[in-house]
C-alpha atoms as a PDB file:
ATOM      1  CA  UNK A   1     213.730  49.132 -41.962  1.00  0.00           C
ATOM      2  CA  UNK A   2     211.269  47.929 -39.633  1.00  0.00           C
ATOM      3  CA  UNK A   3     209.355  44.738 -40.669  1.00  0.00           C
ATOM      4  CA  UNK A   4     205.844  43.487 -40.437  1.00  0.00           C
ATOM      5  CA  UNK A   5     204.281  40.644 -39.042  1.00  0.00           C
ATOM      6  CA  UNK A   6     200.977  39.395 -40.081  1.00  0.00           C
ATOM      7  CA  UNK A   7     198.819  38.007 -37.202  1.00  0.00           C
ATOM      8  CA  UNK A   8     197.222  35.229 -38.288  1.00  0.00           C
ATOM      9  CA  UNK A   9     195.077  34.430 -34.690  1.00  0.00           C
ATOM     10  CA  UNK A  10     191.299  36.222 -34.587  1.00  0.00           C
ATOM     11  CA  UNK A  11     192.294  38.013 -31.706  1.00  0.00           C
ATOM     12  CA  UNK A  12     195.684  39.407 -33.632  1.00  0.00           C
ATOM     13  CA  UNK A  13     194.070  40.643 -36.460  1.00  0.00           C
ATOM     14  CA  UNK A  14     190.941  42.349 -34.609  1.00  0.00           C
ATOM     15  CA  UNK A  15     193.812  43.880 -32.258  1.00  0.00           C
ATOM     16  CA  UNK A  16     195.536  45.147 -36.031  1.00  0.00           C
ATOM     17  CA  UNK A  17     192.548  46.713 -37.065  1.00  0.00           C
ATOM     18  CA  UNK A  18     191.701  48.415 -34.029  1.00  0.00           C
ATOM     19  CA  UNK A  19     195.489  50.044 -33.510  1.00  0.00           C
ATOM     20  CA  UNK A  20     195.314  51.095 -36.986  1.00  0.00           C
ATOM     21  CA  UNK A  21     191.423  52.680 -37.298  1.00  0.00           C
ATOM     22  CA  UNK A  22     192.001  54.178 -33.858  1.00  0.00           C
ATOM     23  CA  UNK A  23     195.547  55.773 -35.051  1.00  0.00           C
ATOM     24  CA  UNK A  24     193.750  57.223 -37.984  1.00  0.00           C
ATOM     25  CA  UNK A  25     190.856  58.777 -36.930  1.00  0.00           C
ATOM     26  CA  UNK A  26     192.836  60.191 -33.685  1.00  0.00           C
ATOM     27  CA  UNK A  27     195.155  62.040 -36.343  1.00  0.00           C
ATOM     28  CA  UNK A  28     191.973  62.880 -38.202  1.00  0.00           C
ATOM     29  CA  UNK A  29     190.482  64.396 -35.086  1.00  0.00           C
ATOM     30  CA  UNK A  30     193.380  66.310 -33.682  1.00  0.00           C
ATOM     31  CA  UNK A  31     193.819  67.651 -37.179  1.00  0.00           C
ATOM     32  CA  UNK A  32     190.268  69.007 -37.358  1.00  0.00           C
ATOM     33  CA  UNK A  33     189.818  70.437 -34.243  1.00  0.00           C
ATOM     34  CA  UNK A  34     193.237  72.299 -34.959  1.00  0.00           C
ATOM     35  CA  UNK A  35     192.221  73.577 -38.347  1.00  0.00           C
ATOM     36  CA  UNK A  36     188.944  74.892 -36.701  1.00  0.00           C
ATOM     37  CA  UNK A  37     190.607  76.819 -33.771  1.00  0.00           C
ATOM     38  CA  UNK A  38     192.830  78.451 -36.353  1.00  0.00           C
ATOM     39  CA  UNK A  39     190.278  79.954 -38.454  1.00  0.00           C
ATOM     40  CA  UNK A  40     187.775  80.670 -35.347  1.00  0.00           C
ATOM     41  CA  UNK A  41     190.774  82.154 -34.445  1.00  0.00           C
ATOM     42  CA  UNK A  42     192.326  84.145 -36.751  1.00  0.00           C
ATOM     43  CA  UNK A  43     189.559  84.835 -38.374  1.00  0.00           C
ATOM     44  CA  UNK A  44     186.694  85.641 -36.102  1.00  0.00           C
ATOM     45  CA  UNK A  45     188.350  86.196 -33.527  1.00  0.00           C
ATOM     46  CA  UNK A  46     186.918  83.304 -30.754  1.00  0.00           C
ATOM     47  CA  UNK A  47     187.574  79.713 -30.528  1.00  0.00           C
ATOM     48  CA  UNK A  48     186.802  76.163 -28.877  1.00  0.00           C
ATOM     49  CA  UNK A  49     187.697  76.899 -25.406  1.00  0.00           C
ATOM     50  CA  UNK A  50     188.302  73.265 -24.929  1.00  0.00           C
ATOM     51  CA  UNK A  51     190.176  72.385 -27.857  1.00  0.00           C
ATOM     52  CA  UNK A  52     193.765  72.544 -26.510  1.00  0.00           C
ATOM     53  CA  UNK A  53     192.623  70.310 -24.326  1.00  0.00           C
ATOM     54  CA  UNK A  54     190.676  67.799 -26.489  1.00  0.00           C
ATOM     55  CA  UNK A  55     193.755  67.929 -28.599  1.00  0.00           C
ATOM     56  CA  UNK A  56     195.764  67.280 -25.650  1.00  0.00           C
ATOM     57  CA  UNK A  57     193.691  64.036 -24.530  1.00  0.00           C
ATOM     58  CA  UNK A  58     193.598  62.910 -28.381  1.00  0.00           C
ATOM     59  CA  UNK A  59     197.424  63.229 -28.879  1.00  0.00           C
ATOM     60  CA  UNK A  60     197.957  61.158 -25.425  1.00  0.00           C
ATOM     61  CA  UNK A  61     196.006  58.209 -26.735  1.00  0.00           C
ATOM     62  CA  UNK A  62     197.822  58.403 -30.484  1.00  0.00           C
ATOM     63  CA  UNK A  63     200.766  58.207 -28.226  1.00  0.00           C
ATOM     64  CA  UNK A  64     199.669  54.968 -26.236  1.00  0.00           C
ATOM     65  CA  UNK A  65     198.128  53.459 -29.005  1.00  0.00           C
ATOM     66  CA  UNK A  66     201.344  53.740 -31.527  1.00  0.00           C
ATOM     67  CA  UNK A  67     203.485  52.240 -28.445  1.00  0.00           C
ATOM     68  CA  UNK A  68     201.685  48.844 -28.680  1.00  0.00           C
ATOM     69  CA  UNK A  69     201.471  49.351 -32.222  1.00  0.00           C
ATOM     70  CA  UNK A  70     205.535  50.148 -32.904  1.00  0.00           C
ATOM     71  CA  UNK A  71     206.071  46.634 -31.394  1.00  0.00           C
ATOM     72  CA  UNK A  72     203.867  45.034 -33.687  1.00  0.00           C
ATOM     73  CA  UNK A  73     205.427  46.360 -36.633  1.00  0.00           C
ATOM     74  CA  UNK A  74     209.278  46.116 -34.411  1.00  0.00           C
ATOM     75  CA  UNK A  75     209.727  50.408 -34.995  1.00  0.00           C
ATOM     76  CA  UNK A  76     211.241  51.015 -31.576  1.00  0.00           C
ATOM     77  CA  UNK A  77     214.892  51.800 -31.372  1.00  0.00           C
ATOM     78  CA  UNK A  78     217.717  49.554 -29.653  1.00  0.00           C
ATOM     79  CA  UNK A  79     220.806  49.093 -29.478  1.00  0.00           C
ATOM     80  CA  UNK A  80     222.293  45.449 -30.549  1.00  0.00           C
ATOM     81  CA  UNK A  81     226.089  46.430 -30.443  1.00  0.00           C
ATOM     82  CA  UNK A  82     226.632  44.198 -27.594  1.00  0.00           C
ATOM     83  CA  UNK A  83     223.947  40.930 -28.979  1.00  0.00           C
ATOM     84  CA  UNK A  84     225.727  41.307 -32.434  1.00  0.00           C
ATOM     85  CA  UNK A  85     229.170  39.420 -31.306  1.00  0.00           C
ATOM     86  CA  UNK A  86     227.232  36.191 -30.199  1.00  0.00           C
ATOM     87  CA  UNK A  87     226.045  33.344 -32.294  1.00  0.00           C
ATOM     88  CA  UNK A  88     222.569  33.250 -33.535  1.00  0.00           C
ATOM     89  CA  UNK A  89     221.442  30.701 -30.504  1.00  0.00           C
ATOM     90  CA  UNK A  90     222.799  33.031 -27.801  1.00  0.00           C
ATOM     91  CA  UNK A  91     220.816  36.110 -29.585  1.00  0.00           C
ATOM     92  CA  UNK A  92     218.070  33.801 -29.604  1.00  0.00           C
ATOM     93  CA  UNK A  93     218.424  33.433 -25.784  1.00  0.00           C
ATOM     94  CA  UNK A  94     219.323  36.790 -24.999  1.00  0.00           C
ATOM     95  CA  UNK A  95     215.770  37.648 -27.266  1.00  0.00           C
ATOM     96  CA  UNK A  96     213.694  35.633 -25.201  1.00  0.00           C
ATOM     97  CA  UNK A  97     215.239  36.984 -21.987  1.00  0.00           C
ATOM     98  CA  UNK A  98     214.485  40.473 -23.225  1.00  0.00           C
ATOM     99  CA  UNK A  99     211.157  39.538 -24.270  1.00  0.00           C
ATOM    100  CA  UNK A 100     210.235  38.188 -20.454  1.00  0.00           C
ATOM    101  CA  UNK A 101     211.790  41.353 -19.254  1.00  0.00           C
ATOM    102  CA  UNK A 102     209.380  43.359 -21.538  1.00  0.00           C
ATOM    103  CA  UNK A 103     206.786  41.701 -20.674  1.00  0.00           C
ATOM    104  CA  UNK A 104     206.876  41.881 -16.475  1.00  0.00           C
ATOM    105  CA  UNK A 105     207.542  45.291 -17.457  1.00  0.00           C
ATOM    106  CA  UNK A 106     204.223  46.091 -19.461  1.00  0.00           C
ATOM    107  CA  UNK A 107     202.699  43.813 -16.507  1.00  0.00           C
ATOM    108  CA  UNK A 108     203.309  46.757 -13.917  1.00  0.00           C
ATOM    109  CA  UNK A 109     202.346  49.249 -16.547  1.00  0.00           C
ATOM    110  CA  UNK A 110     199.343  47.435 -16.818  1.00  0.00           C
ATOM    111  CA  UNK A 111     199.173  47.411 -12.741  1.00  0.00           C
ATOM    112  CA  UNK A 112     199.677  50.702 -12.037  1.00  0.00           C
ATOM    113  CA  UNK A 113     197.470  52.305 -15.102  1.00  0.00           C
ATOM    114  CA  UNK A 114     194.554  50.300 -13.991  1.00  0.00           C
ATOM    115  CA  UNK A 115     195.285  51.630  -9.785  1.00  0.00           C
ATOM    116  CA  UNK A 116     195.579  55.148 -10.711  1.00  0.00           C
ATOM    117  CA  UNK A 117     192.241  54.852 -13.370  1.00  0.00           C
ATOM    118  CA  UNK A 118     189.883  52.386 -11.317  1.00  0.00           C
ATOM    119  CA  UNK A 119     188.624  55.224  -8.929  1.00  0.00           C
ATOM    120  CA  UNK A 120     187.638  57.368 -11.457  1.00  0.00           C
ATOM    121  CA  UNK A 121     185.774  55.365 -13.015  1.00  0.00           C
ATOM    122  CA  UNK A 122     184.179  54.284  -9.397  1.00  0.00           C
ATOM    123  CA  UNK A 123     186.054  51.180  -9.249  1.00  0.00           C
ATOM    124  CA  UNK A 124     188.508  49.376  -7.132  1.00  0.00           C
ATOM    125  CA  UNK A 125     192.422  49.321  -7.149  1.00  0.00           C
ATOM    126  CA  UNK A 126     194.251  46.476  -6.766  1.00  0.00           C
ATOM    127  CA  UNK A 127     196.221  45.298  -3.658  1.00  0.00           C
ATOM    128  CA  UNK A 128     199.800  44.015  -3.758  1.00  0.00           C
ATOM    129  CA  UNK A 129     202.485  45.677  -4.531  1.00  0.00           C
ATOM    130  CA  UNK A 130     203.906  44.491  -7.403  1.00  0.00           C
ATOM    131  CA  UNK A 131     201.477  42.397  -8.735  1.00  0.00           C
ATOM    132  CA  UNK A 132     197.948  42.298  -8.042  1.00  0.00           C
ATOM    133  CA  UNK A 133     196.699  40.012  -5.656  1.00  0.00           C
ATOM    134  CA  UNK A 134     193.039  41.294  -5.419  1.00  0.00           C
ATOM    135  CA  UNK A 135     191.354  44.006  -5.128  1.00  0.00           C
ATOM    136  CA  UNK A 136     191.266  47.129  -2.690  1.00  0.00           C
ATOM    137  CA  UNK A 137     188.312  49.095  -1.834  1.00  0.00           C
ATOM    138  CA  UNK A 138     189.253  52.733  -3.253  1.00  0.00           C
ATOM    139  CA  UNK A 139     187.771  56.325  -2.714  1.00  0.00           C
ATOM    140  CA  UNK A 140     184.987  56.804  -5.459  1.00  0.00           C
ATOM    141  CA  UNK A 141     186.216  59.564  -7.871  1.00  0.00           C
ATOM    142  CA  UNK A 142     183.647  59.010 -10.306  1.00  0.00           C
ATOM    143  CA  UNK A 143     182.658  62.831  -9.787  1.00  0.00           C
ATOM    144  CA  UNK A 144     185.649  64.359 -11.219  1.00  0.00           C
ATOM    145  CA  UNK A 145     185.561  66.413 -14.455  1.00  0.00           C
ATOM    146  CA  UNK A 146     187.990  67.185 -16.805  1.00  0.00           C
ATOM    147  CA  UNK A 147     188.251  71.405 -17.609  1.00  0.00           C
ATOM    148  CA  UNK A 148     187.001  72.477 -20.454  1.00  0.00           C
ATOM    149  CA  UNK A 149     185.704  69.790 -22.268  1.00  0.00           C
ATOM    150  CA  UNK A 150     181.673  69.641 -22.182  1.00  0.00           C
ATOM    151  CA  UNK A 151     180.075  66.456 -21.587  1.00  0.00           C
ATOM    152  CA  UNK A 152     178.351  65.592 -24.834  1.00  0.00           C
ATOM    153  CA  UNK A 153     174.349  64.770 -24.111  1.00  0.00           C
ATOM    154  CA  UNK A 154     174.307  61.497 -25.579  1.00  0.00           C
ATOM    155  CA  UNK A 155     176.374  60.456 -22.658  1.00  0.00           C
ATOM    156  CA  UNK A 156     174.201  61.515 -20.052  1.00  0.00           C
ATOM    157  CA  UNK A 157     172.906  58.268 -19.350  1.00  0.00           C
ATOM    158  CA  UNK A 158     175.907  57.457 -17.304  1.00  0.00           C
ATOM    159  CA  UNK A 159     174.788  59.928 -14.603  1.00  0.00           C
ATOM    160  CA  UNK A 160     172.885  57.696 -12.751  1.00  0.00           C
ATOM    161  CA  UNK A 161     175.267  54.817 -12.799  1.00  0.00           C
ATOM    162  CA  UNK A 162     178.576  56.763 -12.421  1.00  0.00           C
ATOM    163  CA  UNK A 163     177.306  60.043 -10.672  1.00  0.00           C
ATOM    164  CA  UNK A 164     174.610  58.959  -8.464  1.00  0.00           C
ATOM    165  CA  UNK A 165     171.981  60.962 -10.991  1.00  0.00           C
ATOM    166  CA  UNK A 166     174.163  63.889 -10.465  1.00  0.00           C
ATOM    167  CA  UNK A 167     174.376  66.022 -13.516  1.00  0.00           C
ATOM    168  CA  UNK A 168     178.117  66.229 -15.262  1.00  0.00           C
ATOM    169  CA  UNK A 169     179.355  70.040 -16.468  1.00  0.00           C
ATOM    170  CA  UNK A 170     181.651  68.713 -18.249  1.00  0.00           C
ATOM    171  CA  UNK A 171     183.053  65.142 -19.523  1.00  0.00           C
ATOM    172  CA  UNK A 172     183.944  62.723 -16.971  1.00  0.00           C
ATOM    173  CA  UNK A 173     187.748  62.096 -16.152  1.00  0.00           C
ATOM    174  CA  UNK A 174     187.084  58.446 -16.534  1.00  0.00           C
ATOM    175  CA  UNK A 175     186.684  58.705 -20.168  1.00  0.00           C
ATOM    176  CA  UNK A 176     189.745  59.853 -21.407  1.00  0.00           C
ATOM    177  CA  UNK A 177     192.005  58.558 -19.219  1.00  0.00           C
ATOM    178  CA  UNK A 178     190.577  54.633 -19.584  1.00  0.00           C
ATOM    179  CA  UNK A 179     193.210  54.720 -22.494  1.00  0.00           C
ATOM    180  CA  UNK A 180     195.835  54.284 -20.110  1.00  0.00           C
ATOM    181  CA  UNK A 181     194.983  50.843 -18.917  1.00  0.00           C
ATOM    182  CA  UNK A 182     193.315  49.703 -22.342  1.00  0.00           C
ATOM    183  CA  UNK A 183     197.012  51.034 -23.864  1.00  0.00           C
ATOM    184  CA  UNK A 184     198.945  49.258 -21.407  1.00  0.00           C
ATOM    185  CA  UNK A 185     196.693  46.196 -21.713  1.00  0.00           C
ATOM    186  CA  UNK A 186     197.925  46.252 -25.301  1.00  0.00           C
ATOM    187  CA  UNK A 187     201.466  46.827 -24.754  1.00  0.00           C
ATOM    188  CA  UNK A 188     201.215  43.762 -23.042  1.00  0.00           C
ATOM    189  CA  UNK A 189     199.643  41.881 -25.288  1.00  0.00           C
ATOM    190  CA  UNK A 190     202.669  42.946 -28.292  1.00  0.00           C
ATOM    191  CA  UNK A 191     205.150  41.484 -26.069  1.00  0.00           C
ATOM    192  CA  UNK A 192     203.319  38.174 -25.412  1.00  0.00           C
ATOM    193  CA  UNK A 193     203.024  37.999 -29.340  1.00  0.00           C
ATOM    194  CA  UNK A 194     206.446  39.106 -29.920  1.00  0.00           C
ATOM    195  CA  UNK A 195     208.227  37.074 -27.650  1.00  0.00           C
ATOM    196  CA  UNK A 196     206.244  33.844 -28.921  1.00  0.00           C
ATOM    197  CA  UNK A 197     207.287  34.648 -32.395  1.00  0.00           C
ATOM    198  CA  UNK A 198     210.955  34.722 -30.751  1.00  0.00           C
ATOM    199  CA  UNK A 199     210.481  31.413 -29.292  1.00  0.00           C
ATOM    200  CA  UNK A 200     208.603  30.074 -32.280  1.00  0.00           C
ATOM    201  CA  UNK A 201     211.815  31.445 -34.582  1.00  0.00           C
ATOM    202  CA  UNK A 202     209.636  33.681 -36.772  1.00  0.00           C
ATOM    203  CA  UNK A 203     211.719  36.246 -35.413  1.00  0.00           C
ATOM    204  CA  UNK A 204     215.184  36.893 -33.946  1.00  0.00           C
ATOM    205  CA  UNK A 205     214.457  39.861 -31.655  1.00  0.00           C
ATOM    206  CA  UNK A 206     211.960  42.524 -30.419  1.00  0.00           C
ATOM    207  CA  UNK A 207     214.027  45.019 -32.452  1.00  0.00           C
ATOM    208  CA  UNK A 208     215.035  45.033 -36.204  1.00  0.00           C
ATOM    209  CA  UNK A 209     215.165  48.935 -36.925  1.00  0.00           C
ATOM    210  CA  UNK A 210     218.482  49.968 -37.622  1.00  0.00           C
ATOM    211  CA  UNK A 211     217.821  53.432 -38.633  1.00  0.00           C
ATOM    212  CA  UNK A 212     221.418  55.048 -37.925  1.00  0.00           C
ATOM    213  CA  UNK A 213     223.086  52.158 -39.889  1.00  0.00           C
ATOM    214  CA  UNK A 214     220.446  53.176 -42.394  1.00  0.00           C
ATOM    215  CA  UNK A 215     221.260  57.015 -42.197  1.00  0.00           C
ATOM    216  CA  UNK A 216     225.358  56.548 -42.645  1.00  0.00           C
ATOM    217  CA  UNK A 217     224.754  54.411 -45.346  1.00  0.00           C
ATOM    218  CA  UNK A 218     222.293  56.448 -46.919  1.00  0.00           C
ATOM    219  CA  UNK A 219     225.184  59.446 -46.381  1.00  0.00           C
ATOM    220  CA  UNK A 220     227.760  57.220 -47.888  1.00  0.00           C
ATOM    221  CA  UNK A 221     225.685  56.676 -51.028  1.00  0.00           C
ATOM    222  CA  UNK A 222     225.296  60.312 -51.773  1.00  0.00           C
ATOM    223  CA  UNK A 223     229.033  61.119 -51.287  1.00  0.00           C
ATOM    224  CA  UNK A 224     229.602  58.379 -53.643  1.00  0.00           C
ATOM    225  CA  UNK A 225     227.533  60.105 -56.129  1.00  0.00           C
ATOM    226  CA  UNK A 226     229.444  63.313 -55.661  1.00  0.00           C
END
């Protein structure tokens, strides 16, 4: 059973509430635009041309959002075989280690979603590389369009500041894909808070689901029954 931790800093519980709300109405929207293909479908015979791929986009930023989010609430899966024959400082120690590990990790996530993103959105990459250590002057891909999807005409103000007045067909690439360094900005940020509450000992690892242990046990209670 996974367990929760409140966030008690501004910036922890504004972070909460946008993981969640964004979660929800993703599912909502994917589950929409599903239900209305099927019955444009199947039962007059036509359908959103670009709804595979709106549910595509929408179902790759539920999936980068609920990363971030499993942390907070410790759902990912390990293995603690190994951690659980050492004393409860050396867990501690191996916790933290882990932690730092996770967190250079989510670093060069955070890196390399933010390189391949920046020129679409007519921005710069950044040089280095590992780490950043400034900033590269990149091709402008600011033109690029995703397939199907139309570009809504509320958004046609950003023509003139991302398309040079240009008119869009259809939605700009930047859009949907600027989830993958906002959802690597928040992995990073779950670690940081994670491995503080390891340090702080409001925790004892970036890990407490034990969902096989809770499956054989689970099994073992019903053929007790029988």
């Amino acid at each position: 059973m996974s367990t929760h931790y409140e966030s008690h800093s501004i910036l922890g519980r504004v972070v909460n509430e946008l993981e969640e709300t964004a979660i929800a109405i993703l599912l909502g929207l994917m589950t929409l635009v599903t239900f209305i293909n099927v019955v444009l479908r199947y039962g007059f015979n036509t359908g959103l041309i670009w709804g595979l791929e709106a549910t595509s986009f929408l179902f790759a930023w539920l999936v980068l959002f609920g990363i971030s989010y499993a942390v907070k609430v410790t759902a990912h899966l390990g293995v603690d075989a190994v951690i659980a024959l050492f004393s409860d400082p050396v867990r501690r120690v191996l916790a933290l280690f882990a932690g730092v590990v996770c967190i250079l990790y989510a670093a060069l996530v955070l890196k390399g979603a933010w390189d391949y993103w920046a020129p679409f959105a007519g921005l710069d990459a950044t040089s280095g590389r590992w780490f950043p250590t400034g900033f590269a002057n990149s091709r402008d891909q600011a033109w690029y369009e995703v397939v199907d999807i139309p570009i809504p005409e509320w958004l046609r103000w950003i023509e003139p500041v991302m398309n040079e007045g240009e008119a869009y067909e259809k939605l700009p690439r930047f859009i949907p894909y600027a989830i993958l360094p906002f959802g690597a900005a928040l992995l990073l940020f779950r670690f940081v808070q994670a491995t503080i509450r390891i340090a702080r000992g409001s925790a004892t690892g970036l890990i407490v689901s034990h969902e096989a242990e809770d499956a054989i046990a689970d099994v073992q209670h019903m053929n007790r029954e029988d």
